[in-house]
C-alpha atoms as a PDB file:
ATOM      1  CA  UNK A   1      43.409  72.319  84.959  1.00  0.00           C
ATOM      2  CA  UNK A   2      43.460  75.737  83.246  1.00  0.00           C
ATOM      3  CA  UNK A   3      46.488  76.228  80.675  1.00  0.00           C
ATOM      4  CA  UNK A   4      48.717  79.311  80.907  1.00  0.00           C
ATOM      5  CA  UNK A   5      48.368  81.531  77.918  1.00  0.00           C
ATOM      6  CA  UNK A   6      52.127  83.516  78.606  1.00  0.00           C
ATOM      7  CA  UNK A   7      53.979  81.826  75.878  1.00  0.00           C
ATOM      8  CA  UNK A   8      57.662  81.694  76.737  1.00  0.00           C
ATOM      9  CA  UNK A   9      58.810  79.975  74.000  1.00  0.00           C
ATOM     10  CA  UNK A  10      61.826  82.109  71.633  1.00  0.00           C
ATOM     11  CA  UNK A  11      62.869  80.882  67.749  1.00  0.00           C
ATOM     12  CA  UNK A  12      65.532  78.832  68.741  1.00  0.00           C
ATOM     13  CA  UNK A  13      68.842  80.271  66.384  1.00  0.00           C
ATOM     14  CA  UNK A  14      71.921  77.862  65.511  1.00  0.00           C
ATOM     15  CA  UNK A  15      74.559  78.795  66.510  1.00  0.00           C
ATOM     16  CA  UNK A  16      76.151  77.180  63.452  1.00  0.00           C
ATOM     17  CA  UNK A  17      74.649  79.884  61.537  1.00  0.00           C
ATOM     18  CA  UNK A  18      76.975  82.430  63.040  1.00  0.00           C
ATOM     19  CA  UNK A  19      79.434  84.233  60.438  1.00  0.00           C
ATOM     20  CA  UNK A  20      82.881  83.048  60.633  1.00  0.00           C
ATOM     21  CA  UNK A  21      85.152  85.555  62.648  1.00  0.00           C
ATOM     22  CA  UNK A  22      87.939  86.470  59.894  1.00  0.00           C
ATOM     23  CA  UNK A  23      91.114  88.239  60.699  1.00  0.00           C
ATOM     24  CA  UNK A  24      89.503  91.155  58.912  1.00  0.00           C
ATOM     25  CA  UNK A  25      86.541  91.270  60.596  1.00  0.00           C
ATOM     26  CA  UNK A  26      89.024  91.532  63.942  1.00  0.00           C
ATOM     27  CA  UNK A  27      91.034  94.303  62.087  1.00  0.00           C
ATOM     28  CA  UNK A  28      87.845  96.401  61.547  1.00  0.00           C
ATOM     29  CA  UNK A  29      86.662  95.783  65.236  1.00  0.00           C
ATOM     30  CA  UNK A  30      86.307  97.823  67.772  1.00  0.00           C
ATOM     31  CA  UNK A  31      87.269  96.676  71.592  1.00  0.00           C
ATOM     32  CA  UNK A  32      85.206  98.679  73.913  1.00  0.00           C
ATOM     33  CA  UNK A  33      84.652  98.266  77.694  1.00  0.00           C
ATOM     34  CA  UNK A  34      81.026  99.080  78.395  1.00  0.00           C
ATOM     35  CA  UNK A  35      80.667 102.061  75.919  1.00  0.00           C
ATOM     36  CA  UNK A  36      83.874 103.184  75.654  1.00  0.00           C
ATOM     37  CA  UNK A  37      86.047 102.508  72.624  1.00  0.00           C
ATOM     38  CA  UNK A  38      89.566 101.239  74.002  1.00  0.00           C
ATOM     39  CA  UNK A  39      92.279 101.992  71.377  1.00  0.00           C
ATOM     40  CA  UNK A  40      95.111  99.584  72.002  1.00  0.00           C
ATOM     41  CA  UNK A  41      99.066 100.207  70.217  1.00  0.00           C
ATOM     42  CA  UNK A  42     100.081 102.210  68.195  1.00  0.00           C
ATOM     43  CA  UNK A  43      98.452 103.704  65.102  1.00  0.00           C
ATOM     44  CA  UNK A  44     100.000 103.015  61.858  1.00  0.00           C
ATOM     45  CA  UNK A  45     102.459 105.104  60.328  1.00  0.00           C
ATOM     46  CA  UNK A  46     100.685 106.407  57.804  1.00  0.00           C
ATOM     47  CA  UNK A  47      97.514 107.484  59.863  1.00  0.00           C
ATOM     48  CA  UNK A  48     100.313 109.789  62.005  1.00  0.00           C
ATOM     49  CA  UNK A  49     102.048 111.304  59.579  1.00  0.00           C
ATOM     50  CA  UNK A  50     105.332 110.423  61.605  1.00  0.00           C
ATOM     51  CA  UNK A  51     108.574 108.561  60.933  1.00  0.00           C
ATOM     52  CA  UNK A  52     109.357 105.180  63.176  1.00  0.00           C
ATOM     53  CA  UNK A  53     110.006 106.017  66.902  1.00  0.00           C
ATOM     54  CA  UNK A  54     112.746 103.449  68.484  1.00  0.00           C
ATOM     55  CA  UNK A  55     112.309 102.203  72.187  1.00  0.00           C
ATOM     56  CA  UNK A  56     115.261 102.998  74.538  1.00  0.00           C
ATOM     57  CA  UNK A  57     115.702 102.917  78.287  1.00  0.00           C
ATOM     58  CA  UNK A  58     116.263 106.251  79.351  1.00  0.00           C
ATOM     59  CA  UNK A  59     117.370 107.366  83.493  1.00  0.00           C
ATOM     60  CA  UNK A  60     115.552 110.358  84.551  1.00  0.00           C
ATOM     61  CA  UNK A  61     114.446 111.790  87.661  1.00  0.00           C
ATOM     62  CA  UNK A  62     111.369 110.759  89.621  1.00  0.00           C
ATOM     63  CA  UNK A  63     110.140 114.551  89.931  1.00  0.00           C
ATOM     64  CA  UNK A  64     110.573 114.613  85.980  1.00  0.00           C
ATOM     65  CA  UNK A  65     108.429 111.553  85.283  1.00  0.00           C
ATOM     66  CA  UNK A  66     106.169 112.384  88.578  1.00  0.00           C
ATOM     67  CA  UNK A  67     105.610 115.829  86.793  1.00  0.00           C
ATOM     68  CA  UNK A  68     104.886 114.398  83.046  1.00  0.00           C
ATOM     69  CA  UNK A  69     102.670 111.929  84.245  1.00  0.00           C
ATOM     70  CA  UNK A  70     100.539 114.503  86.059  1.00  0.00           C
ATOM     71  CA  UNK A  71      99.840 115.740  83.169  1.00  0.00           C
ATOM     72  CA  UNK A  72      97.854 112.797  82.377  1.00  0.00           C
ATOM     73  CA  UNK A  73      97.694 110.615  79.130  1.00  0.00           C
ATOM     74  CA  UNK A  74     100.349 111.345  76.501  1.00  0.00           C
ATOM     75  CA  UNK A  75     103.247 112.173  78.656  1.00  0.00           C
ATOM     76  CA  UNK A  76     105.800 110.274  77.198  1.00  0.00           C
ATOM     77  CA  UNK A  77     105.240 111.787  73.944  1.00  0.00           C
ATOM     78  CA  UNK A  78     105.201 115.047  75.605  1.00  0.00           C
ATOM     79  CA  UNK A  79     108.568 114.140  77.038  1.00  0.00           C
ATOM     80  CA  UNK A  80     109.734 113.376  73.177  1.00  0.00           C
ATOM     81  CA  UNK A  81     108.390 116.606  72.288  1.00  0.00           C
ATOM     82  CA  UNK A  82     110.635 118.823  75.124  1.00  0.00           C
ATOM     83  CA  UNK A  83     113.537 116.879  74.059  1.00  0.00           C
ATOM     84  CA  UNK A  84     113.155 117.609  70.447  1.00  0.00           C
ATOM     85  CA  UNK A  85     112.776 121.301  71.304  1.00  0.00           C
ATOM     86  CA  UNK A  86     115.842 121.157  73.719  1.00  0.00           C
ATOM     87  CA  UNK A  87     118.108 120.140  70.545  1.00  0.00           C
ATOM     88  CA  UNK A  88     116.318 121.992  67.950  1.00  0.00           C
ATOM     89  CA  UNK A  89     114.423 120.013  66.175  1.00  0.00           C
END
């Protein structure tokens, strides 16, 4: 009987010796998809350079919305942007 020399064997690694997943660590993580980096919410105020936004429900037309949202990612604060100009801000 001959004895395979292909040694298959790997260092075994606990798993105990992982490093404990802090909320920190999670706050400096990255969530990608493949390699893509997926931002998720909003940024911080501070990293904008903005003042607080407030959510309201708002009626307008379905060729309005169709229109912004053609214009890909970012529309609704290209919509904020028009109405900030339309009452001269």
């Amino acid at each position: 009987m001959s004895v395979s020399s292909n040694d298959t064997a790997t260092d075994w690694v606990d798993p105990d010796d992982a490093p404990e997943l802090t909320d920190e660590w999670f706050d400096k993580a990255a969530l990608m998809i493949g390699d893509t980096v997926i931002r998720r919410g909003r940024p911080p105020l501070a990293q904008t350079g903005g003042t607080a936004k407030r959510l309201v429900s708002l009626r307008l037309d379905e060729a309005v919305i169709a229109a912004y949202r053609a214009t890909g990612s970012g529309w609704q604060t290209r919509v904020n942007e028009a109405l900030k100009k339309a009452v001269g801000l």
